[in-house]
C-alpha atoms as a PDB file:
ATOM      1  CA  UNK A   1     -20.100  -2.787   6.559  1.00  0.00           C
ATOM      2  CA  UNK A   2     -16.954  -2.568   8.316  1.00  0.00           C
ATOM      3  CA  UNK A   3     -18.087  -3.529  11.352  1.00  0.00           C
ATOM      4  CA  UNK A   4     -19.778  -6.341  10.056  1.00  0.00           C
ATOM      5  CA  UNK A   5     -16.412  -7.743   8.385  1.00  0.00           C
ATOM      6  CA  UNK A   6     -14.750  -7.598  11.413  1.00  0.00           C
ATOM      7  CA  UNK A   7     -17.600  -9.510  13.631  1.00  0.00           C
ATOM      8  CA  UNK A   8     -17.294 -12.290  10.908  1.00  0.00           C
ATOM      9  CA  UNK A   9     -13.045 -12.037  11.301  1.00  0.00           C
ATOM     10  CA  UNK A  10     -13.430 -12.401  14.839  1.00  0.00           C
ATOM     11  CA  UNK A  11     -15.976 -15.635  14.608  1.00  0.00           C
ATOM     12  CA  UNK A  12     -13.277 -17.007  12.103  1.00  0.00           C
ATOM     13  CA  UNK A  13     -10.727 -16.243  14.622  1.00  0.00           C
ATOM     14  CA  UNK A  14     -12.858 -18.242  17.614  1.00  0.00           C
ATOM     15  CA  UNK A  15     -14.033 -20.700  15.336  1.00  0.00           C
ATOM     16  CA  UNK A  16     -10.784 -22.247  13.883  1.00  0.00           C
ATOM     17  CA  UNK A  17      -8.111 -24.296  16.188  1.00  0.00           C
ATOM     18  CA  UNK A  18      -5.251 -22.078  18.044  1.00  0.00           C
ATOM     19  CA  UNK A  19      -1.750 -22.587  15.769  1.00  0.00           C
ATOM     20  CA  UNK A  20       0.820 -20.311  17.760  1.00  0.00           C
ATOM     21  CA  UNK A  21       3.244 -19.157  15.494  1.00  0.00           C
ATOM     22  CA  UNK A  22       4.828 -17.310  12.955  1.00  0.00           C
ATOM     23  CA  UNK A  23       2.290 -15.576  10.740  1.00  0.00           C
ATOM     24  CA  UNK A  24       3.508 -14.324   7.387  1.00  0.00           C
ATOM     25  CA  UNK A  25       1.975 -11.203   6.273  1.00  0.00           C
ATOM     26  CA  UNK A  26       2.678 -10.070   2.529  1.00  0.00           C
ATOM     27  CA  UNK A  27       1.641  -6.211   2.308  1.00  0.00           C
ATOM     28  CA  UNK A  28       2.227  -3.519   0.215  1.00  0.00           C
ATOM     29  CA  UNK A  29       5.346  -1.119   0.013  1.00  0.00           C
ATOM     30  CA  UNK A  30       3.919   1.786   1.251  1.00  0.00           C
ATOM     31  CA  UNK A  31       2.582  -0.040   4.547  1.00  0.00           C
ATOM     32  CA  UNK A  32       6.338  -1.018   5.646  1.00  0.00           C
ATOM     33  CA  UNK A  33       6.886   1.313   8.063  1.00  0.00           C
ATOM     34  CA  UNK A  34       3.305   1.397   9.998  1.00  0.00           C
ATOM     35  CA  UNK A  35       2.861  -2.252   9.781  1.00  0.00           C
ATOM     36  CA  UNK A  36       6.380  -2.050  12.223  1.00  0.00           C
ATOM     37  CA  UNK A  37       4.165  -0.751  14.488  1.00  0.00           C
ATOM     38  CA  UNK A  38       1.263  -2.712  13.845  1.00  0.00           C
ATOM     39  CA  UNK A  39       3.220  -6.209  14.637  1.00  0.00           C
ATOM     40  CA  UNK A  40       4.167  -4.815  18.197  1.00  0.00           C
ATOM     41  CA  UNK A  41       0.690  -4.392  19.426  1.00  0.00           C
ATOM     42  CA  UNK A  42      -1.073  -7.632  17.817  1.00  0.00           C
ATOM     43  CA  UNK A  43       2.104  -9.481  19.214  1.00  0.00           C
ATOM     44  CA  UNK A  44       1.861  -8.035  22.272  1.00  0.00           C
ATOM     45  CA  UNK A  45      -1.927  -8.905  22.693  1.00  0.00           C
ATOM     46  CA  UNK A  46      -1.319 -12.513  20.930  1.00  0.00           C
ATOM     47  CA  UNK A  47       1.646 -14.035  23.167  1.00  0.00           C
ATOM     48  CA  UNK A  48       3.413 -16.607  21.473  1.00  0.00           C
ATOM     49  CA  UNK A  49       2.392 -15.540  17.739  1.00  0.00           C
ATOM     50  CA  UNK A  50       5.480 -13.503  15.326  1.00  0.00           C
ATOM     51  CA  UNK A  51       4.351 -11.562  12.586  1.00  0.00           C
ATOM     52  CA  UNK A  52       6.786 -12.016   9.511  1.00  0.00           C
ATOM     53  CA  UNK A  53       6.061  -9.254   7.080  1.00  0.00           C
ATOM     54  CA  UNK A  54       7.079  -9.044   3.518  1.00  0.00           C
ATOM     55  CA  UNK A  55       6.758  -6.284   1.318  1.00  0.00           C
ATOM     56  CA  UNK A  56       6.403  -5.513  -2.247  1.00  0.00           C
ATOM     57  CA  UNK A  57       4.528  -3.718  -4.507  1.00  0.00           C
ATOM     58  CA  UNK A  58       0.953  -5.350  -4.148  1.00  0.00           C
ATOM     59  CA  UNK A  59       1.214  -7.081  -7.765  1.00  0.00           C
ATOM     60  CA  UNK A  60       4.628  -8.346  -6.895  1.00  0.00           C
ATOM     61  CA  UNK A  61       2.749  -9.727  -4.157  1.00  0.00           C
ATOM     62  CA  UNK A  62       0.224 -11.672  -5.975  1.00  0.00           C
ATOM     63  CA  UNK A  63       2.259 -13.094  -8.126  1.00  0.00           C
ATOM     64  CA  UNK A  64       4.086 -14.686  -5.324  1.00  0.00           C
ATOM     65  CA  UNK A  65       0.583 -15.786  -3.966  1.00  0.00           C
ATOM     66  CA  UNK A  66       0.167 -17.074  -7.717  1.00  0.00           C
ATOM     67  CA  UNK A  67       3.818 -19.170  -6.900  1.00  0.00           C
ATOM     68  CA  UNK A  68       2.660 -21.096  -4.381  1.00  0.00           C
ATOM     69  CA  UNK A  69       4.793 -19.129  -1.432  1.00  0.00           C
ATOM     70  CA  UNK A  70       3.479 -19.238   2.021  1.00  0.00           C
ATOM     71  CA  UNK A  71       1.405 -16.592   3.184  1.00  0.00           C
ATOM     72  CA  UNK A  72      -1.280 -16.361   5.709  1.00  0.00           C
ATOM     73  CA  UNK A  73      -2.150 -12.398   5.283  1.00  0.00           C
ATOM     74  CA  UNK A  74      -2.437 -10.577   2.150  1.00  0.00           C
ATOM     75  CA  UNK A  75      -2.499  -6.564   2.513  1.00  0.00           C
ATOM     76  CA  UNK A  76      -2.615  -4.746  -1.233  1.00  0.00           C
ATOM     77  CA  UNK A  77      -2.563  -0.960  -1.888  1.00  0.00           C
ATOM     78  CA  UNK A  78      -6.010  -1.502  -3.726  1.00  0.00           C
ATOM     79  CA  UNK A  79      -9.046  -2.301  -4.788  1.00  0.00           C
ATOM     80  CA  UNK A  80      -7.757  -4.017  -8.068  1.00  0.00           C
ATOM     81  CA  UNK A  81      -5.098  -6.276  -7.099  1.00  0.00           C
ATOM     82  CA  UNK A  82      -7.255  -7.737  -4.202  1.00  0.00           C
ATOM     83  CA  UNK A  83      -9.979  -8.360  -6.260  1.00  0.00           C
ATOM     84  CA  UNK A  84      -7.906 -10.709  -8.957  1.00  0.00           C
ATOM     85  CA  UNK A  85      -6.754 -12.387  -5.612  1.00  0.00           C
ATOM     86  CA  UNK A  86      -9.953 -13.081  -5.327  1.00  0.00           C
ATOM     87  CA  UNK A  87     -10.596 -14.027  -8.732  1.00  0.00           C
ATOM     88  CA  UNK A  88      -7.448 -16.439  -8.546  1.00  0.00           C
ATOM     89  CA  UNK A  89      -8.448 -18.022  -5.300  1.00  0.00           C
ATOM     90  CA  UNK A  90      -5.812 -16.173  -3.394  1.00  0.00           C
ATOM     91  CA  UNK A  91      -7.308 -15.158  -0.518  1.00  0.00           C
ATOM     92  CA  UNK A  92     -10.374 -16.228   1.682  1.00  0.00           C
ATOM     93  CA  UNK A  93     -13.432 -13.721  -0.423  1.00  0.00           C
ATOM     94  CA  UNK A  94     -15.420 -13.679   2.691  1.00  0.00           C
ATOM     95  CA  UNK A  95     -12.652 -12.105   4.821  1.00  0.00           C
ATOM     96  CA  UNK A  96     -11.838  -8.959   2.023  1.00  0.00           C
ATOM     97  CA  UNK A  97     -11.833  -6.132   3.631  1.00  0.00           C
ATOM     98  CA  UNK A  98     -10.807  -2.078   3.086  1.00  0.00           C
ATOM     99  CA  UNK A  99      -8.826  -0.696   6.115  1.00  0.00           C
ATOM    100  CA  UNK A 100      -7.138   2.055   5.327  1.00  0.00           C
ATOM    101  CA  UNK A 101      -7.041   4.663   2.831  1.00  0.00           C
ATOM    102  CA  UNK A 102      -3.772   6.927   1.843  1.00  0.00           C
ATOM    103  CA  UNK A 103      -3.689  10.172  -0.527  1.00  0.00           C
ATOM    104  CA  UNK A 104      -1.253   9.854  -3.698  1.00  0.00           C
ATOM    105  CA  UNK A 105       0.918  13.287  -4.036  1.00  0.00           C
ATOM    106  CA  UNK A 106       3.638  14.428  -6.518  1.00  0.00           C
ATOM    107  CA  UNK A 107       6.540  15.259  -4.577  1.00  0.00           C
ATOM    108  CA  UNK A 108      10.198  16.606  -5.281  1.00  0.00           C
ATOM    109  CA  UNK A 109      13.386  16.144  -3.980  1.00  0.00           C
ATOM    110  CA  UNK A 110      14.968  19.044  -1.559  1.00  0.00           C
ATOM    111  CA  UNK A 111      15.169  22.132  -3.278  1.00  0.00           C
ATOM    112  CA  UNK A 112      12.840  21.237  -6.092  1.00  0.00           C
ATOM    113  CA  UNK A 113      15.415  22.145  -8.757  1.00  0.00           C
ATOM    114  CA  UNK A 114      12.602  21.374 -11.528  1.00  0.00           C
ATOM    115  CA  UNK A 115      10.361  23.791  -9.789  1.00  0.00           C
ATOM    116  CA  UNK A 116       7.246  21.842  -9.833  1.00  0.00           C
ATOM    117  CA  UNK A 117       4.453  22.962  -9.047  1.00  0.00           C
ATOM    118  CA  UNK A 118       1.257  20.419 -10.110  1.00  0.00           C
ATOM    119  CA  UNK A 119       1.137  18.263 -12.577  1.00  0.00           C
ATOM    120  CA  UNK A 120       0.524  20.659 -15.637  1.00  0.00           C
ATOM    121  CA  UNK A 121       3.980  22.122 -15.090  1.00  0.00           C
ATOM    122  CA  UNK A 122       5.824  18.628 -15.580  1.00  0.00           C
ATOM    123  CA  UNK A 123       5.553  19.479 -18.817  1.00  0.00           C
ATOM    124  CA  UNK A 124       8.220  22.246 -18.330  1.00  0.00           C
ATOM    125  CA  UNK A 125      11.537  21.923 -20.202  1.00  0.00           C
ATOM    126  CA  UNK A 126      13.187  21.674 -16.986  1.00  0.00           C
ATOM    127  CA  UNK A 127      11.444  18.854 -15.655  1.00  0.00           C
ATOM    128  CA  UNK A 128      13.385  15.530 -17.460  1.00  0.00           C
ATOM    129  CA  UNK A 129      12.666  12.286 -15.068  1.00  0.00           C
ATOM    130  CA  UNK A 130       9.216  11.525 -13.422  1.00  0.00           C
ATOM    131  CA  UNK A 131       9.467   8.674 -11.293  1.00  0.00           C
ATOM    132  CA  UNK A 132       6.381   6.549 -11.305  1.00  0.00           C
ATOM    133  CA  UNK A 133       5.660   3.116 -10.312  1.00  0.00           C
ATOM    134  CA  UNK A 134       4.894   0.490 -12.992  1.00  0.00           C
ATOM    135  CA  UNK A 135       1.384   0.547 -13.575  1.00  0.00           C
ATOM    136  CA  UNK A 136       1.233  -3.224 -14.220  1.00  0.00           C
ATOM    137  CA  UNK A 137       1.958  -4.225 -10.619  1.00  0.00           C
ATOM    138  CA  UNK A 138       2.270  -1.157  -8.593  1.00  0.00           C
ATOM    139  CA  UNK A 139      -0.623   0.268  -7.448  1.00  0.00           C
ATOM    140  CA  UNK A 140       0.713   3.729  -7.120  1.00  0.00           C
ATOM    141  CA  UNK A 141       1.366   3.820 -10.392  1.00  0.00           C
ATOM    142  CA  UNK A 142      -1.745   2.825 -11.703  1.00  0.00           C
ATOM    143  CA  UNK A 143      -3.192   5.850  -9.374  1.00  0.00           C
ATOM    144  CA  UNK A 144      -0.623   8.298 -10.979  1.00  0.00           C
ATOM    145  CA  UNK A 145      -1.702   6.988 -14.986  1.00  0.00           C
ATOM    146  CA  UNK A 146      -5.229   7.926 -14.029  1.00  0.00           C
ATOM    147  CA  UNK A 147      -4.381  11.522 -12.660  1.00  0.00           C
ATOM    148  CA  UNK A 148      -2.244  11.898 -15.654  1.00  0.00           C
ATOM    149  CA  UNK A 149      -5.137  10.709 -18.642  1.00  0.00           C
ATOM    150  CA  UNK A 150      -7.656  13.110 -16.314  1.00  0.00           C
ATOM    151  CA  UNK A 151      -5.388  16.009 -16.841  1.00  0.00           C
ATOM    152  CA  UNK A 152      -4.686  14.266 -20.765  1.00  0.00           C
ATOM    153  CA  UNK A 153      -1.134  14.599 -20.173  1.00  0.00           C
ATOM    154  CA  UNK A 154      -0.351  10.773 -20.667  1.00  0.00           C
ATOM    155  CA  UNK A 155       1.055  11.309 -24.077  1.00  0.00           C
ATOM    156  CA  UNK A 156       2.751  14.501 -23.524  1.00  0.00           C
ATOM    157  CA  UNK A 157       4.945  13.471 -20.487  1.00  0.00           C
ATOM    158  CA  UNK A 158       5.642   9.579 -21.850  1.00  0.00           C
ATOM    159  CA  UNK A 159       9.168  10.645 -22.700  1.00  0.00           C
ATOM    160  CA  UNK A 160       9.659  11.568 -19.090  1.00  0.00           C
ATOM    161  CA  UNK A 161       8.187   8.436 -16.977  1.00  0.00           C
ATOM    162  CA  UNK A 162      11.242   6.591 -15.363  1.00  0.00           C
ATOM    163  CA  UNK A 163       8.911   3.305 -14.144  1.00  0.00           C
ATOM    164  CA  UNK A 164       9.801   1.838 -11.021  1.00  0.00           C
ATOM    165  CA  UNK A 165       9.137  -1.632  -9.196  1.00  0.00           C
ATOM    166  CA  UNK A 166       7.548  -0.044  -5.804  1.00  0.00           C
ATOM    167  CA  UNK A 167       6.299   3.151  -4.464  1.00  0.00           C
ATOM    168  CA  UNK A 168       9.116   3.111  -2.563  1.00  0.00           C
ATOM    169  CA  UNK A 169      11.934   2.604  -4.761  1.00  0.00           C
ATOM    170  CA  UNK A 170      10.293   5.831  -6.507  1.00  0.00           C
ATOM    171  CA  UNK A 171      10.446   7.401  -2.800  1.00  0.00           C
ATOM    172  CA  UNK A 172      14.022   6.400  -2.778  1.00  0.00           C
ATOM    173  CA  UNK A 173      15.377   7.747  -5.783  1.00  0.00           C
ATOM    174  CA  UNK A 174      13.845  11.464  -5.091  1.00  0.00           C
ATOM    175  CA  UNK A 175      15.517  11.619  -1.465  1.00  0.00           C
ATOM    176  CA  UNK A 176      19.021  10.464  -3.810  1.00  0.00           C
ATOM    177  CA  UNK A 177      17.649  13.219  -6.163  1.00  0.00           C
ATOM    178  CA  UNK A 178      17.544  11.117  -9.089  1.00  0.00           C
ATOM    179  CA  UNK A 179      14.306  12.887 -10.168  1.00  0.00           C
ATOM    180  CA  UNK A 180      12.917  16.059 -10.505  1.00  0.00           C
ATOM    181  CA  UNK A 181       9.716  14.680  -9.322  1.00  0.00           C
ATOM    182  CA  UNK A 182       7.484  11.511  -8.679  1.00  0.00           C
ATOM    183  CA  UNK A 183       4.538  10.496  -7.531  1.00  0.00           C
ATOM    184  CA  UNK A 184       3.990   8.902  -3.895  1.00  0.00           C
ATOM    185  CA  UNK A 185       1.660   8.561  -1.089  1.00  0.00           C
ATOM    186  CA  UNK A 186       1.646  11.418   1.427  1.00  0.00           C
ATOM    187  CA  UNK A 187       2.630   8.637   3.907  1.00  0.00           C
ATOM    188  CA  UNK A 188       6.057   7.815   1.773  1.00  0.00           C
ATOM    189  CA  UNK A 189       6.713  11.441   1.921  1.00  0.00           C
ATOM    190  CA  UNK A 190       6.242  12.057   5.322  1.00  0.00           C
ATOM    191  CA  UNK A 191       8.451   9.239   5.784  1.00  0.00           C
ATOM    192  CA  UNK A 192      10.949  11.012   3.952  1.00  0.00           C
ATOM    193  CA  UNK A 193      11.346  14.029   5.908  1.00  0.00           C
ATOM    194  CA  UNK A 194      13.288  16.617   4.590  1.00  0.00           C
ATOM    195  CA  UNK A 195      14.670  14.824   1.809  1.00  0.00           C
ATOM    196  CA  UNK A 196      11.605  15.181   0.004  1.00  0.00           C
ATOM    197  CA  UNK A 197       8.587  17.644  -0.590  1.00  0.00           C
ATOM    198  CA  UNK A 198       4.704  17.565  -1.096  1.00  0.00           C
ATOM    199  CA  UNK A 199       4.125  19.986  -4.865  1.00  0.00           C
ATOM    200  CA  UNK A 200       0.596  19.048  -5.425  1.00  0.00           C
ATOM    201  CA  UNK A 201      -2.233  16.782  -3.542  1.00  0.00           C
ATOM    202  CA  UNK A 202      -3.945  14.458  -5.918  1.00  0.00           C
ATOM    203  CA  UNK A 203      -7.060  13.664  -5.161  1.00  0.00           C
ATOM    204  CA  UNK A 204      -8.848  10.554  -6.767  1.00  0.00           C
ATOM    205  CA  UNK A 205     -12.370   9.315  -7.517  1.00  0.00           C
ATOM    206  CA  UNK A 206     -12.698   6.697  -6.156  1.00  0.00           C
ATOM    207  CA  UNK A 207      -9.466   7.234  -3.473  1.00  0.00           C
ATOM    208  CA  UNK A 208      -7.069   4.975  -2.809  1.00  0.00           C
ATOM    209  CA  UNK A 209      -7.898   2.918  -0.300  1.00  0.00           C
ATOM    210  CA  UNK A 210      -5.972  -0.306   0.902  1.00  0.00           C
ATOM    211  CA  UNK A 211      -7.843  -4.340   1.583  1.00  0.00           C
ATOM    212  CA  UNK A 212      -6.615  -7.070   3.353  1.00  0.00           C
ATOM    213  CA  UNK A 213      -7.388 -10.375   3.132  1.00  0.00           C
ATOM    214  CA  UNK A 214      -6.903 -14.189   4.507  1.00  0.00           C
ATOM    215  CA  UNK A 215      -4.577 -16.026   1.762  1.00  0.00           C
ATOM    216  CA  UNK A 216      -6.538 -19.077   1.001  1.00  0.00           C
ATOM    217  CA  UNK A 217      -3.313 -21.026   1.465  1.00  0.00           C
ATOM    218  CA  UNK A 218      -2.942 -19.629   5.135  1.00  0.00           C
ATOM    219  CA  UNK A 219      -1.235 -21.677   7.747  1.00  0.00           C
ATOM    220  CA  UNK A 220      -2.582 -19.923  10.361  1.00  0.00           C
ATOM    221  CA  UNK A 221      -6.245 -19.188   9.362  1.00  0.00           C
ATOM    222  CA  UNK A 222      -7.447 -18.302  12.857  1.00  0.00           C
ATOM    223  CA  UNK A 223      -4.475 -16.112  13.659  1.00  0.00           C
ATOM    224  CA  UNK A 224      -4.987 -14.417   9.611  1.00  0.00           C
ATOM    225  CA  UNK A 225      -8.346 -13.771  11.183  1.00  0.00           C
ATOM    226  CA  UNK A 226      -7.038 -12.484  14.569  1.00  0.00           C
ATOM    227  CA  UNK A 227      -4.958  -9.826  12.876  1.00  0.00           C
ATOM    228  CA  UNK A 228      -7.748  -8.525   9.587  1.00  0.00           C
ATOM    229  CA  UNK A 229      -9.844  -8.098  12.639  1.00  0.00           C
ATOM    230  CA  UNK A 230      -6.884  -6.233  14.811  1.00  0.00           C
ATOM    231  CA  UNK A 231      -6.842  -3.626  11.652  1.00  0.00           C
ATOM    232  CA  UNK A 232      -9.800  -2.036  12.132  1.00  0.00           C
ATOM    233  CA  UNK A 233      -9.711  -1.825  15.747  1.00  0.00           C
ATOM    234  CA  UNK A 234      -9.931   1.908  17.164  1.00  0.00           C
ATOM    235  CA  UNK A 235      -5.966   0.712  18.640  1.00  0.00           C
ATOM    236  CA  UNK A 236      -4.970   0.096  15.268  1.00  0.00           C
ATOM    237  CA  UNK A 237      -6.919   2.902  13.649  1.00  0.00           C
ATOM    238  CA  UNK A 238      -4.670   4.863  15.828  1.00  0.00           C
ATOM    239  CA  UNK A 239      -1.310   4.019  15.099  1.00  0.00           C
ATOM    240  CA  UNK A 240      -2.342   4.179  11.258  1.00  0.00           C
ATOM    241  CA  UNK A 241      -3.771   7.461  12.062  1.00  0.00           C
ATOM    242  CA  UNK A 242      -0.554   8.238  13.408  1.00  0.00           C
ATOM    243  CA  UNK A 243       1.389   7.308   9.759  1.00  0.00           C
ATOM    244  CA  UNK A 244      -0.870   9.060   7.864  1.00  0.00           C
ATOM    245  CA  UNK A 245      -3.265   6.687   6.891  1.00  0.00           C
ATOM    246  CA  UNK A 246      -6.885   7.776   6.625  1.00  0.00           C
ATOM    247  CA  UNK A 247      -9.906   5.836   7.653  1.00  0.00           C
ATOM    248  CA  UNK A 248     -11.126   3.706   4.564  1.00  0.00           C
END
């Protein structure tokens, strides 16, 4: 199925007129560091094109879709939000497709003062502030809510949710060890080094896995094209590989 995204991408690519250029590329927090090394290659094997990337949390991003702001490439953390792009004529349907696919953790600042261990001991009296993403626009925290209602601790640990507008504002405040704990992709923490530690691995059904799409309102359709197809290219499989991103 992949493959066969990716043969249509690359048609789209060859079919539309060349527009050399700046191409703006709206993608999720928790992509900001790998799509760094993303832009280098597909720059270096399309002379003359700049990728300008802007992240957000993926409903952040949508909503600046819904504003009218220029975009040519929309990247979300999920299923969800890509598919009310969709639904709002965002993006190009025909072009969806998954790329990627992360693990969401709950992690702890150095030294784990709380002394977390998995989810069922953030009920602990010395666990106070759980950072979490808002569920409304941030995917990650609309991952977290449904490991929390499958362990039914939704209700129990409501007192202790500090909500967040990104992954990586959640990220930010554990290395500052504002929290005792919060929950991340692995990728985030890894990103975080020492700062911050991996308690538990959460694993979802289905897992989180990341789309991309051409914004319907795309300047640069052919170049959009060029670089959906570019992400799921054994080169760029790699260097996601290398972040900690999983195939999709």
């Amino acid at each position: 199925m992949h493959r066969l995204v990716a043969a249509a991408l690359l048609l789209l690519a060859m079919a539309l007129p060349a527009r050399a250029g700046e191409l703006t590329v709206f993608a999720a927090a928790s992509l900001t560091d790998v799509v760094a090394a993303l832009k280098g290659d597909f720059e270096r094997l399309h002379p003359g094109t700049t990728v300008r990337p802007a992240f957000a949390a993926s409903g952040a991003l949508l909503s600046r879709l819904d504003a009218g702001e220029a975009c040519d490439v929309f990247l979300s953390a999920d299923i969800d939000t890509m598919g009310a792009a969709v639904n709002r004529h965002r993006v190009e349907p025909g072009t969806r497709t998954v790329f990627a696919g992360n693990t969401l953790v709950l992690a702890v600042p150095v030294g784990n003062p709380g002394r977390v261990a998995g989810l069922d001991s953030l009920a602990m009296g010395g666990v106070r502030r759980i950072g979490i993403g808002n569920p409304e626009s941030v995917p990650a925290g609309r991952y977290a809510k449904r490991a929390l209602q499958q362990k039914a601790l939704t209700f129990a640990l409501a007192s202790k949710l500090v909500y967040y507008p990104s992954v990586r504002h959640v990220l930010a405040a554990l290395a500052q060890g504002e929290l005792d704990a919060g929950f991340v992709y692995a990728t985030d923490a890894a990103v975080a080094g020492k700062d911050v530690a991996v308690a538990a691995t959460l694993p979802l059904s289905p897992p989180v896995a990341y789309a991309g799409a051409v914004a319907a309102r795309a300047k640069d359709p052919r170049g959009a094209a060029a670089f959906l197809a570019f992400l799921v290219t054994p080169e760029a499989r790699a260097i996601l590989a290398r972040f900690g991103f999983t195939a999709p």
